[in-house]
PDB file of N, CA and C in Angstrom:
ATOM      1  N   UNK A   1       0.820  -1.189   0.000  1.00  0.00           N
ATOM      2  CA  UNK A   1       0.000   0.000   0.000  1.00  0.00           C
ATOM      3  C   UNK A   1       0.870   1.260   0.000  1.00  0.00           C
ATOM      4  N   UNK A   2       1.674   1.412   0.982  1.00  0.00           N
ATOM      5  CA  UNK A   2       2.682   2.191   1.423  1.00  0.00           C
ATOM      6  C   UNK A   2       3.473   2.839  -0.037  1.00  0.00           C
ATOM      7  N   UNK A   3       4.444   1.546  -0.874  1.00  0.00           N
ATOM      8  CA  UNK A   3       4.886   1.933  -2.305  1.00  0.00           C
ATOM      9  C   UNK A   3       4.026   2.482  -2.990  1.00  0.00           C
ATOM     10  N   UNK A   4       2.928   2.088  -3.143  1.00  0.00           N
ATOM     11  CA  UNK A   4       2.098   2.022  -4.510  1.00  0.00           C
ATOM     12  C   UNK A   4       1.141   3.496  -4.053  1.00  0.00           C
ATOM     13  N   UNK A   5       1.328   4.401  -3.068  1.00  0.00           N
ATOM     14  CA  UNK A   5       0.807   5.605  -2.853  1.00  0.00           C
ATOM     15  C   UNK A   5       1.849   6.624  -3.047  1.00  0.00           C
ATOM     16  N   UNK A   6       3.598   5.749  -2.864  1.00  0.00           N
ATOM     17  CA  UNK A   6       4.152   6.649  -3.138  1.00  0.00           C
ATOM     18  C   UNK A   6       4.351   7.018  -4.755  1.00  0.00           C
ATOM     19  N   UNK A   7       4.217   5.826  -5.551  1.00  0.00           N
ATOM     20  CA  UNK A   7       3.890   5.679  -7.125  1.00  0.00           C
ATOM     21  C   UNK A   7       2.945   6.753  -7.434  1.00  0.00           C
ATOM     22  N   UNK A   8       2.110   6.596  -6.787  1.00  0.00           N
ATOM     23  CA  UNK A   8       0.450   7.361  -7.216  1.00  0.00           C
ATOM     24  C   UNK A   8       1.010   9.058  -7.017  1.00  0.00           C
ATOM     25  N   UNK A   9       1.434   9.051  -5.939  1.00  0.00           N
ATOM     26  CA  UNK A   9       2.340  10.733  -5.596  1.00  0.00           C
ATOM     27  C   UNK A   9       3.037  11.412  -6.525  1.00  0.00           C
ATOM     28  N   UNK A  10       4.154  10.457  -6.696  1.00  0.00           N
ATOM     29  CA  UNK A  10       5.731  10.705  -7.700  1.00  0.00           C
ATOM     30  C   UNK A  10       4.823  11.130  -9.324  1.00  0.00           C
ATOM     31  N   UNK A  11       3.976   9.914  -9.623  1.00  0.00           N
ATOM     32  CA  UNK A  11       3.022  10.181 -11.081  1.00  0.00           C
ATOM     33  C   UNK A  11       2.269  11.618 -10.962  1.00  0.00           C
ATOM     34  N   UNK A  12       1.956  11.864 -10.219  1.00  0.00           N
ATOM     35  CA  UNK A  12       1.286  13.503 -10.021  1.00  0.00           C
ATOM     36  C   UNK A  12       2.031  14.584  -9.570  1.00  0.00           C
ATOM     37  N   UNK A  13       3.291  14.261  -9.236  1.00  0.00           N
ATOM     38  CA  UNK A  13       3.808  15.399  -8.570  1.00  0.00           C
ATOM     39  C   UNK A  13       4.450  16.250  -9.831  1.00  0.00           C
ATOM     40  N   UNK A  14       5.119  17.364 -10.126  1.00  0.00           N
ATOM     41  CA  UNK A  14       6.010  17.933 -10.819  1.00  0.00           C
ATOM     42  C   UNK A  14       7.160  17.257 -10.955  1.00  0.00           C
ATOM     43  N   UNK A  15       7.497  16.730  -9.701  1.00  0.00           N
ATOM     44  CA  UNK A  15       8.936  16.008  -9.791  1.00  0.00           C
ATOM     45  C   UNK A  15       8.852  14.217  -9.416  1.00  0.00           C
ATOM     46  N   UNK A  16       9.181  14.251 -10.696  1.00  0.00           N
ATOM     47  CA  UNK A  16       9.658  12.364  -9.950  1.00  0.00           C
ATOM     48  C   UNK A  16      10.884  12.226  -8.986  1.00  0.00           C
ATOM     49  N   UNK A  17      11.198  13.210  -8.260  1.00  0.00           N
ATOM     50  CA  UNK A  17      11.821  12.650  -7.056  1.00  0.00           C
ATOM     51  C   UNK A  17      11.086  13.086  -6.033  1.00  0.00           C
ATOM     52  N   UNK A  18      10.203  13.718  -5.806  1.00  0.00           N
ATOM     53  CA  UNK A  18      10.040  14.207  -4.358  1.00  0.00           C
ATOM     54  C   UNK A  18       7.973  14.282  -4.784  1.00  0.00           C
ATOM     55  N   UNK A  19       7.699  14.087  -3.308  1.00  0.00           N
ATOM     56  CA  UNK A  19       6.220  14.141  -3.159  1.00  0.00           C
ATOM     57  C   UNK A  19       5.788  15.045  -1.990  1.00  0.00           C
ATOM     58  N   UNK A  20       4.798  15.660  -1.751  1.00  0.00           N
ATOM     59  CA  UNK A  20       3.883  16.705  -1.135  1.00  0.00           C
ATOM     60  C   UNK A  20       3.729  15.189   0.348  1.00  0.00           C
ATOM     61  N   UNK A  21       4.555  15.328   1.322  1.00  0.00           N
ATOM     62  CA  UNK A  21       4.719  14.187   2.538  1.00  0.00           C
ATOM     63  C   UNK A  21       3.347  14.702   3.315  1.00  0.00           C
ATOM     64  N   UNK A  22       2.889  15.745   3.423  1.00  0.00           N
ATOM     65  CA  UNK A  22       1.239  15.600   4.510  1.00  0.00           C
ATOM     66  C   UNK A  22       0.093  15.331   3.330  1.00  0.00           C
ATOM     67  N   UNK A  23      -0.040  15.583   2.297  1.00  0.00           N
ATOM     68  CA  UNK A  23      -0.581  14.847   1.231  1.00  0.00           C
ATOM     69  C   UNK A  23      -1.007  13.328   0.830  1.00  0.00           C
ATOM     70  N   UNK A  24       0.523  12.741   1.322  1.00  0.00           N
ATOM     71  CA  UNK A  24       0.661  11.354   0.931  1.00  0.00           C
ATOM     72  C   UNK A  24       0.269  11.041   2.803  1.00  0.00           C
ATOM     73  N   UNK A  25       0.659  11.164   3.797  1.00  0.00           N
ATOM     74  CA  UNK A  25       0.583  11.190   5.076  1.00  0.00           C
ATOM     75  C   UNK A  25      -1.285  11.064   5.554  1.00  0.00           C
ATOM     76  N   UNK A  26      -2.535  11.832   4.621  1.00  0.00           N
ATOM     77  CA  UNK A  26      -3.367  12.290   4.710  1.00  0.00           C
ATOM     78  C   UNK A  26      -4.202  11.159   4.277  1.00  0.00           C
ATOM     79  N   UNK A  27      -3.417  10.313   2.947  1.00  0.00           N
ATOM     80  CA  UNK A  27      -4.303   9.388   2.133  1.00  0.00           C
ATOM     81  C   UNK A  27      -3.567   7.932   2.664  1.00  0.00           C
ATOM     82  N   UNK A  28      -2.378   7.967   3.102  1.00  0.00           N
ATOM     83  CA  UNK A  28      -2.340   6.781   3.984  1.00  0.00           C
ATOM     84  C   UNK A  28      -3.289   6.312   5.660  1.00  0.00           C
ATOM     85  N   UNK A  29      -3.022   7.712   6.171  1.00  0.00           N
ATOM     86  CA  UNK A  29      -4.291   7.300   7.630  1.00  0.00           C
ATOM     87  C   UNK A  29      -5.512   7.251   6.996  1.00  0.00           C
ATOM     88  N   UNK A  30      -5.830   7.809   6.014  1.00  0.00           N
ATOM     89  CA  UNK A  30      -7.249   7.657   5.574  1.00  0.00           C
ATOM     90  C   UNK A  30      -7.440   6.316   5.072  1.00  0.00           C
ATOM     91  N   UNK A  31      -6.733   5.527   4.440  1.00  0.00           N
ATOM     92  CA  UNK A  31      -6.277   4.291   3.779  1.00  0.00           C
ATOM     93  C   UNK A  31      -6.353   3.089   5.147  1.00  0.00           C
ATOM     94  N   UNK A  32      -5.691   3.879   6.507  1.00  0.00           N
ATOM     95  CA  UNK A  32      -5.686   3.004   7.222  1.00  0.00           C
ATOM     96  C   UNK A  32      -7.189   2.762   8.274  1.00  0.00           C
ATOM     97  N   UNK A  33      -7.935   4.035   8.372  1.00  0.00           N
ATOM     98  CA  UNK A  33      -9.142   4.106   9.121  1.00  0.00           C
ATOM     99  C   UNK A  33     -10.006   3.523   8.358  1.00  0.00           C
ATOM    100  N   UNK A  34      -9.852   3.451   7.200  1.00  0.00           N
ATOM    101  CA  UNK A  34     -11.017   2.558   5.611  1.00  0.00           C
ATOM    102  C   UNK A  34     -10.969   1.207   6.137  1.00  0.00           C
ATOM    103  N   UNK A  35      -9.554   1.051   6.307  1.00  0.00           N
ATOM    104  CA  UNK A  35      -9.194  -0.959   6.809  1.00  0.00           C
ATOM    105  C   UNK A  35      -9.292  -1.356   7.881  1.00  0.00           C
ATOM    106  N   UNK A  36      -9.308  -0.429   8.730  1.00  0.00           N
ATOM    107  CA  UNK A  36      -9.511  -1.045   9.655  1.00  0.00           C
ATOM    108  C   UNK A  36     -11.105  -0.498  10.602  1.00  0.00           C
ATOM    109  N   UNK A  37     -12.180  -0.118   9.532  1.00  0.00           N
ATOM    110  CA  UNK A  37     -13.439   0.010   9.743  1.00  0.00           C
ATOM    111  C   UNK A  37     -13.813   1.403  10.900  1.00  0.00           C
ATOM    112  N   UNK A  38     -13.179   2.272  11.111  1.00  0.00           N
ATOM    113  CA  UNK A  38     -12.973   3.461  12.309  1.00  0.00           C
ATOM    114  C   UNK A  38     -13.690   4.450  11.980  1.00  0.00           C
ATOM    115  N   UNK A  39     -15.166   4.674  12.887  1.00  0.00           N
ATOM    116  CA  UNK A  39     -15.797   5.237  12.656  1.00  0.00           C
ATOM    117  C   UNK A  39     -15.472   6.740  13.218  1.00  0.00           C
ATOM    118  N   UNK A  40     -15.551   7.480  12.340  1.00  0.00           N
ATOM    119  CA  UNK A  40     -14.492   9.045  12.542  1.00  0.00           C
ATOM    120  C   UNK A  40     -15.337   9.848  14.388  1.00  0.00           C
ATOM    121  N   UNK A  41     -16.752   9.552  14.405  1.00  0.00           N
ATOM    122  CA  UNK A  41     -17.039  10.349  15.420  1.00  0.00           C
ATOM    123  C   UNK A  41     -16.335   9.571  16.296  1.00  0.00           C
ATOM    124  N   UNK A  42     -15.687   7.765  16.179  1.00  0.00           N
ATOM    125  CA  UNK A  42     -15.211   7.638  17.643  1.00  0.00           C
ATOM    126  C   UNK A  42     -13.495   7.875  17.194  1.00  0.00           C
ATOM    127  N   UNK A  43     -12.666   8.099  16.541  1.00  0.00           N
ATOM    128  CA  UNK A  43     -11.117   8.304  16.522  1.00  0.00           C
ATOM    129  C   UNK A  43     -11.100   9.554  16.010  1.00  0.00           C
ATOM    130  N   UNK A  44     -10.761  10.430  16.267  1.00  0.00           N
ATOM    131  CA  UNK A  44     -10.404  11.908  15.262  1.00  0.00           C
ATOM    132  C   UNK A  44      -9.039  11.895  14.982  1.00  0.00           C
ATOM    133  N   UNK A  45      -8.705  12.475  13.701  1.00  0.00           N
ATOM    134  CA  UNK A  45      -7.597  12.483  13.349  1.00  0.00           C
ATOM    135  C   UNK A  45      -6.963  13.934  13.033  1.00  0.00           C
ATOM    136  N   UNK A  46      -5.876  14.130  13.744  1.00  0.00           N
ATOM    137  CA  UNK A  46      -5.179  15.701  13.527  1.00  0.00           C
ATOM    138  C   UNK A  46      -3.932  15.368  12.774  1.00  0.00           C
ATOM    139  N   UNK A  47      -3.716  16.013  11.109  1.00  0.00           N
ATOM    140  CA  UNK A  47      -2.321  15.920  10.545  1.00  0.00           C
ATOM    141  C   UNK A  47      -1.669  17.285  10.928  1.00  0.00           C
ATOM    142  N   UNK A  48      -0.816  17.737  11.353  1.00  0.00           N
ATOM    143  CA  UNK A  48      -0.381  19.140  11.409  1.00  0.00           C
ATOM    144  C   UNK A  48       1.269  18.702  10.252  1.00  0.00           C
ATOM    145  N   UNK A  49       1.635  19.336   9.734  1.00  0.00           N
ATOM    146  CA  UNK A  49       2.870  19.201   8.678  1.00  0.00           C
ATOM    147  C   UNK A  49       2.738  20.784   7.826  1.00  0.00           C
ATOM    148  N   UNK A  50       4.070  20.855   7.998  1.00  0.00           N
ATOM    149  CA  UNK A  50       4.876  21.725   7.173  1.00  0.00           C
ATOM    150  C   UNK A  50       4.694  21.539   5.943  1.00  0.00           C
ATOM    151  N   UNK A  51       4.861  22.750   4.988  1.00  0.00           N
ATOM    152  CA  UNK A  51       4.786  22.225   3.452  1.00  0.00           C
ATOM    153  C   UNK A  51       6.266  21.932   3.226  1.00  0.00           C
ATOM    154  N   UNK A  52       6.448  20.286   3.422  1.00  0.00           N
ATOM    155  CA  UNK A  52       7.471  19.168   2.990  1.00  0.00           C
ATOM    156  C   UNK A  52       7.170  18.560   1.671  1.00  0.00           C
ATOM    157  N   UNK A  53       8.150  18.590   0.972  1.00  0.00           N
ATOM    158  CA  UNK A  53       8.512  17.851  -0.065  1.00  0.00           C
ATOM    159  C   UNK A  53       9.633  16.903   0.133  1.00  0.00           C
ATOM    160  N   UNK A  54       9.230  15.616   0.102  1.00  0.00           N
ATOM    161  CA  UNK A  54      10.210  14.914   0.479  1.00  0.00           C
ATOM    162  C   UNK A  54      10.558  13.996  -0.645  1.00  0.00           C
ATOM    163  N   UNK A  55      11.692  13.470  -0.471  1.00  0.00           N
ATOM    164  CA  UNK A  55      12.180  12.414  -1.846  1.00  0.00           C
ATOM    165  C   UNK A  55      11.901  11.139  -1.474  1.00  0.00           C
ATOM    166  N   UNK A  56      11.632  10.079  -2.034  1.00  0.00           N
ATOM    167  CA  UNK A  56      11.616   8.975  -2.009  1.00  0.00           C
ATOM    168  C   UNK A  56      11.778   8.364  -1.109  1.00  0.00           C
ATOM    169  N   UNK A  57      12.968   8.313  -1.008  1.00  0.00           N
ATOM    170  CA  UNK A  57      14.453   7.468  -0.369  1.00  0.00           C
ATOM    171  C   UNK A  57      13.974   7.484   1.330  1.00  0.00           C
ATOM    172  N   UNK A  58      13.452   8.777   1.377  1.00  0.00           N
ATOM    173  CA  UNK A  58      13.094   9.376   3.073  1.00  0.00           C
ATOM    174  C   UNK A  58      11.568   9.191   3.067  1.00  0.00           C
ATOM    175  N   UNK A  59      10.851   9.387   2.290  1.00  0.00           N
ATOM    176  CA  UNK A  59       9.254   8.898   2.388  1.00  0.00           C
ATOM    177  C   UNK A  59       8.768   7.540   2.872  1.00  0.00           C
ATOM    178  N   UNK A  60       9.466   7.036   2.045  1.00  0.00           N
ATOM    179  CA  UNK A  60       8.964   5.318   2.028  1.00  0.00           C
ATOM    180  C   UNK A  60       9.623   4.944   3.684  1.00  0.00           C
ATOM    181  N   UNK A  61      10.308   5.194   4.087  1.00  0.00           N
ATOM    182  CA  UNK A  61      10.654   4.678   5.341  1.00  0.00           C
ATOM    183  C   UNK A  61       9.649   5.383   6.539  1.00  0.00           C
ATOM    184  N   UNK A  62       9.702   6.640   6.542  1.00  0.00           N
ATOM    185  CA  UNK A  62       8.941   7.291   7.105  1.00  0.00           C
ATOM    186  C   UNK A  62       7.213   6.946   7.064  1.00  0.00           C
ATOM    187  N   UNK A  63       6.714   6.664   6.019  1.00  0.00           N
ATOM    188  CA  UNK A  63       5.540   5.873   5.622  1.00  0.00           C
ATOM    189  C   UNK A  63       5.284   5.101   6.794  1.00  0.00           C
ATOM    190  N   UNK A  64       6.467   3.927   6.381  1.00  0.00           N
ATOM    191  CA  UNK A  64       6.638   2.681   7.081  1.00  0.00           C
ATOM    192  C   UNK A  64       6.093   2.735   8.662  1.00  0.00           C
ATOM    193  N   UNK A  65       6.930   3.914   9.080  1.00  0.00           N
ATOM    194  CA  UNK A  65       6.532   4.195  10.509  1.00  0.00           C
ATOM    195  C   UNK A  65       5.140   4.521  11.126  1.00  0.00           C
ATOM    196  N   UNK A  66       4.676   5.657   9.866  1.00  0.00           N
ATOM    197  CA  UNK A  66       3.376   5.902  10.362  1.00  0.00           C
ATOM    198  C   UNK A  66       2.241   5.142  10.198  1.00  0.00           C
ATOM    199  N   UNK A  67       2.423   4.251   9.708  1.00  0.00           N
ATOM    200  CA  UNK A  67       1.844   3.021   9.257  1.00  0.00           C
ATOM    201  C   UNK A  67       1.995   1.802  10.116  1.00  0.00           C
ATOM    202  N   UNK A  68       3.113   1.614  10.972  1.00  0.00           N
ATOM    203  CA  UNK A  68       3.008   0.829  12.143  1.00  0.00           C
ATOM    204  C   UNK A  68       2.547   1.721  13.266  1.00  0.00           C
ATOM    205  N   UNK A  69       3.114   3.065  13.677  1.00  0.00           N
ATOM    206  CA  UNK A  69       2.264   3.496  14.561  1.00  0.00           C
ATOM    207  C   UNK A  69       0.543   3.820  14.696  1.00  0.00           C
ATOM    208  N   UNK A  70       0.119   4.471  13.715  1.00  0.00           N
ATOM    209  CA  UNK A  70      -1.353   4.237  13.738  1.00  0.00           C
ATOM    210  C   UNK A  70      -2.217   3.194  13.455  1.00  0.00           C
ATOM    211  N   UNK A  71      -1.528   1.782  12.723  1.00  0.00           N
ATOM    212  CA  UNK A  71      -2.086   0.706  13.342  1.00  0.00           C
ATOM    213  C   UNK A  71      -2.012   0.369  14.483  1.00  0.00           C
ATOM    214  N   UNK A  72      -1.018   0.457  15.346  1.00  0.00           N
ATOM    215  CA  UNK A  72      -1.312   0.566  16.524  1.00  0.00           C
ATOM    216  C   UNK A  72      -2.196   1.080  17.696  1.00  0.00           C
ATOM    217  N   UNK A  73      -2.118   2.503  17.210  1.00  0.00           N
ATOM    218  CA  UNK A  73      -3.235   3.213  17.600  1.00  0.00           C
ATOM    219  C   UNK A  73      -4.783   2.647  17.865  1.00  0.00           C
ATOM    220  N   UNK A  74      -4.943   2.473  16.656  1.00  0.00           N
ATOM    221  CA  UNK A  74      -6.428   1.934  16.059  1.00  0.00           C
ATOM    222  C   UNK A  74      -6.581   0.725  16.717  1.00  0.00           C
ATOM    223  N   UNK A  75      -5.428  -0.226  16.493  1.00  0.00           N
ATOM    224  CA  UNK A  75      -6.201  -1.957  17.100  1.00  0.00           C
ATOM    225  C   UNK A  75      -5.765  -1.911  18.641  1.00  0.00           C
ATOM    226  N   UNK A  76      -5.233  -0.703  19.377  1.00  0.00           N
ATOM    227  CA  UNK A  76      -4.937  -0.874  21.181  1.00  0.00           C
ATOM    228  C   UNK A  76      -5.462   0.102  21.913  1.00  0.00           C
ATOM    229  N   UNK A  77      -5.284   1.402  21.011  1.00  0.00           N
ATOM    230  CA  UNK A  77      -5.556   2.673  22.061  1.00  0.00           C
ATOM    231  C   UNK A  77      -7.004   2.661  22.315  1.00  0.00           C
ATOM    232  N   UNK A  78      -7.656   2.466  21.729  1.00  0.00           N
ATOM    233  CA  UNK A  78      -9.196   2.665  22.405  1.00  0.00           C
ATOM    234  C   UNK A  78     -10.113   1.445  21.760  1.00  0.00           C
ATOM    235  N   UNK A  79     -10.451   1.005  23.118  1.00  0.00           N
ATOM    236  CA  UNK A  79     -11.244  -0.184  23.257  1.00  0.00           C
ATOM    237  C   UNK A  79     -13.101   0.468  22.832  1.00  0.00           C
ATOM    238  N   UNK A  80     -13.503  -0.616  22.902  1.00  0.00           N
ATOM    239  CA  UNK A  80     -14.826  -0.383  22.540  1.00  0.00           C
ATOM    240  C   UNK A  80     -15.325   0.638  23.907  1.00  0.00           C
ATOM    241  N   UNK A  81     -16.715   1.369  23.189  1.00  0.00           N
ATOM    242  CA  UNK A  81     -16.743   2.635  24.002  1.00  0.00           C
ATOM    243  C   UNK A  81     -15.726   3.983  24.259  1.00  0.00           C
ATOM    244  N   UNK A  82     -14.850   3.570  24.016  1.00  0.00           N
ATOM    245  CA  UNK A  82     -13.562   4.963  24.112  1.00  0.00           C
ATOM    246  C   UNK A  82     -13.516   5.846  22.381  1.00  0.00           C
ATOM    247  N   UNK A  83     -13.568   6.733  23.106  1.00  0.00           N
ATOM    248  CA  UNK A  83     -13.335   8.008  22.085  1.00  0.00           C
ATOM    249  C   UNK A  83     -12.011   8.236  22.190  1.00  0.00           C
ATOM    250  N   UNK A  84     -11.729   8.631  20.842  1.00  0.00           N
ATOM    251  CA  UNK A  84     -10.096   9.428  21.071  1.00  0.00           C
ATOM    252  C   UNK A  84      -9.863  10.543  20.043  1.00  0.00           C
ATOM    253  N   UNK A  85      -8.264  10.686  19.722  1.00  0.00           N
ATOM    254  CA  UNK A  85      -7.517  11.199  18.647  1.00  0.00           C
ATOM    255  C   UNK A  85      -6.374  10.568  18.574  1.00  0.00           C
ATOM    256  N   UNK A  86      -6.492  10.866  17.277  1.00  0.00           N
ATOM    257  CA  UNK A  86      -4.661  10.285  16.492  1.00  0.00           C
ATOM    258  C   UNK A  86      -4.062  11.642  16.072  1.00  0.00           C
ATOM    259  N   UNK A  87      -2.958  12.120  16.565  1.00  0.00           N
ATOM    260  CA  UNK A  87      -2.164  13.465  15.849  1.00  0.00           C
ATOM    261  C   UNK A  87      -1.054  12.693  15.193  1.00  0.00           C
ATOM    262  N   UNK A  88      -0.801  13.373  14.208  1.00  0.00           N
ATOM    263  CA  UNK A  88       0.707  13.410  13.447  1.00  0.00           C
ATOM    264  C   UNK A  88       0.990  14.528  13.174  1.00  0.00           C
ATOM    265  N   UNK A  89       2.116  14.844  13.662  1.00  0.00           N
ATOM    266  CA  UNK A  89       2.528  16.388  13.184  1.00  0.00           C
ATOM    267  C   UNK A  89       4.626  16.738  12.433  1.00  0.00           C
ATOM    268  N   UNK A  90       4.191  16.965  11.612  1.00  0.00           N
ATOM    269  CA  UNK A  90       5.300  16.862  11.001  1.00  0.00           C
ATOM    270  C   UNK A  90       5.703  18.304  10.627  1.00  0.00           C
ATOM    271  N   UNK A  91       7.432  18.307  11.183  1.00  0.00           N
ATOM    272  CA  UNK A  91       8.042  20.171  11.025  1.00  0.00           C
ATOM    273  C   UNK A  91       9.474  20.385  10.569  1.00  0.00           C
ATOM    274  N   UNK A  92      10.229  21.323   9.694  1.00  0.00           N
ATOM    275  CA  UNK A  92      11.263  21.419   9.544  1.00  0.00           C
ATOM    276  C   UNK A  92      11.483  21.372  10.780  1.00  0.00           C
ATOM    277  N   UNK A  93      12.914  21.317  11.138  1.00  0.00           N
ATOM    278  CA  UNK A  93      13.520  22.035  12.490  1.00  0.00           C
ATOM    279  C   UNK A  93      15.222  22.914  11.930  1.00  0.00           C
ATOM    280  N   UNK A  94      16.020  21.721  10.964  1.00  0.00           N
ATOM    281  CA  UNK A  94      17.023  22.308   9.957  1.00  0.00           C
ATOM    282  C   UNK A  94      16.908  22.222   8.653  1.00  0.00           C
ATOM    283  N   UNK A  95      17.308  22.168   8.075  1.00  0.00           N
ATOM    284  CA  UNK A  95      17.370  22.422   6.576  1.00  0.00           C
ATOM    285  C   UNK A  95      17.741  20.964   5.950  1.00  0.00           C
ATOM    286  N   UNK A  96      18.141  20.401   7.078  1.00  0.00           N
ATOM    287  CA  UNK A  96      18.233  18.538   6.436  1.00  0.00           C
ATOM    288  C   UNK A  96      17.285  17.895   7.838  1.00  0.00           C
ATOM    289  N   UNK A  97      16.577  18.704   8.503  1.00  0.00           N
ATOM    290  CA  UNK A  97      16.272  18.048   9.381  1.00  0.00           C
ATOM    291  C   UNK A  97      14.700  17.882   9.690  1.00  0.00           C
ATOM    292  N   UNK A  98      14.026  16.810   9.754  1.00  0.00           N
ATOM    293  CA  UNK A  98      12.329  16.892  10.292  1.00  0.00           C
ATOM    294  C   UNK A  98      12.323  16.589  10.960  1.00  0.00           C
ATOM    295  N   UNK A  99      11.115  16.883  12.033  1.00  0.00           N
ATOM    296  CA  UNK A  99      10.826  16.084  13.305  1.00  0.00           C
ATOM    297  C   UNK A  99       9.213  15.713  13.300  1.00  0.00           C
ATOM    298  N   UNK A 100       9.307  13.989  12.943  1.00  0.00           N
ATOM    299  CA  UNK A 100       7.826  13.504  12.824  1.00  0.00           C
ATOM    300  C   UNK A 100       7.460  12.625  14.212  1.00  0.00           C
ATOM    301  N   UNK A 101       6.198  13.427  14.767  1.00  0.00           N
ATOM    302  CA  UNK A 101       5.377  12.572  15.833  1.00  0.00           C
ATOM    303  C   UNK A 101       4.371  12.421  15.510  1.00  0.00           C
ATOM    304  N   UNK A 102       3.877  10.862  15.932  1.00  0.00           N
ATOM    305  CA  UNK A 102       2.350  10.599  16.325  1.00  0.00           C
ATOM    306  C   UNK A 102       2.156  10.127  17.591  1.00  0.00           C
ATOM    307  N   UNK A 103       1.203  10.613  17.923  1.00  0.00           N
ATOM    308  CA  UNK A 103       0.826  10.368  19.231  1.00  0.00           C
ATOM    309  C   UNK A 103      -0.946  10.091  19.383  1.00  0.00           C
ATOM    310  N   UNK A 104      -1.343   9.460  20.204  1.00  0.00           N
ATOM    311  CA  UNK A 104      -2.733   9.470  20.594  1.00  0.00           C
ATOM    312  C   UNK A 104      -2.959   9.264  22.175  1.00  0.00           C
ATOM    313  N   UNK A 105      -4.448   9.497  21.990  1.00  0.00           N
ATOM    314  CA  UNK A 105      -4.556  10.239  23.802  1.00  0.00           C
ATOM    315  C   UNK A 105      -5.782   8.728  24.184  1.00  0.00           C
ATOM    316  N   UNK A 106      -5.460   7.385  23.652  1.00  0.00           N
ATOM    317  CA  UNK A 106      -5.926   5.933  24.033  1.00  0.00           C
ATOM    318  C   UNK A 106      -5.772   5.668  25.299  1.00  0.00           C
ATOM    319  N   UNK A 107      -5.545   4.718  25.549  1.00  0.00           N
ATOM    320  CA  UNK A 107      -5.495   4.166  27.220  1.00  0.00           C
ATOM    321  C   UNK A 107      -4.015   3.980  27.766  1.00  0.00           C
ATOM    322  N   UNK A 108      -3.301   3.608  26.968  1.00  0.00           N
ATOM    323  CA  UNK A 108      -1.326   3.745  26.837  1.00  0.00           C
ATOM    324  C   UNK A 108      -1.670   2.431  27.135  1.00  0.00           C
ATOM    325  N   UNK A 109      -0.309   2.193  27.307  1.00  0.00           N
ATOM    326  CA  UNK A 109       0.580   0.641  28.145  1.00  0.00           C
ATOM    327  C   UNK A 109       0.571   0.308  29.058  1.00  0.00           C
ATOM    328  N   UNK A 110      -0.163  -0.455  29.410  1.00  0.00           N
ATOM    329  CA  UNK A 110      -0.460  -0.961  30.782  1.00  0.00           C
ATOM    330  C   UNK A 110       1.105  -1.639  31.576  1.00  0.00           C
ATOM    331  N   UNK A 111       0.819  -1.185  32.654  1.00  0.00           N
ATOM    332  CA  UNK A 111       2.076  -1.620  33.698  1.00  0.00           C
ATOM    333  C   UNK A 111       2.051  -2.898  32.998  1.00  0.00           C
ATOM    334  N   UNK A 112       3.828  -3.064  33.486  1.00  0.00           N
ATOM    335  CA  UNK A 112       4.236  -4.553  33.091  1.00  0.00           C
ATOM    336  C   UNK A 112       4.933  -5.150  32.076  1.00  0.00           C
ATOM    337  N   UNK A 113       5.064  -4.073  31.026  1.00  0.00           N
ATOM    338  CA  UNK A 113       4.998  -4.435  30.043  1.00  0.00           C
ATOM    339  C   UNK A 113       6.381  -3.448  29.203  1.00  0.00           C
TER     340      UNK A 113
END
């Protein structure tokens, strides 16, 4: 899923090296709340991101991540009956540098573990 959105990106973008990352970021959680059936009044989702253009090489890995973390999200943080949010927020900080978090406000990790 992950490649084949960055395909779908790179084919629309101006540049075949680099893609619009809260764009592609926007249609992957959306991709992931579709699959895994998440009805929006009970998970809300906040993207906050910089206008990033990112290349390939750094997308697809980064993908990777947000794609294990908000599955996570979705199949632990909130049990039946629980409301929540999912944030991702993505920001320059240097000029080679981003700083990407997701976070959600679920039940966390239970002691023990």
């Amino acid at each position: 899923m992950i490649q084949c959105l960055i395909h779908e990106k790179l084919y629309r973008s101006e540049s075949l090296s680099k893609i619009d990352f809260k764009e592609y970021v926007d249609d992957l959680v959306s991709g992931l709340f579709e699959s895994y059936a998440v009805i929006e009044s009970k998970v809300g989702l906040k993207v906050k991101a910089d206008n990033i253009s990112m290349r390939i090489d750094v997308a697809i890995p980064c993908g990777l991540i947000i794609n294990e973390l908000v599955s996570n999200s979705l199949k632990h943080a909130f049990p039946p009956g629980r409301k929540g949010e999912i944030e991702i927020s993505m920001s320059s900080t240097s000029e080679d540098m981003i700083e990407l978090k997701v976070r959600d406000n679920g039940v966390g990790i239970p002691e023990g573990i």
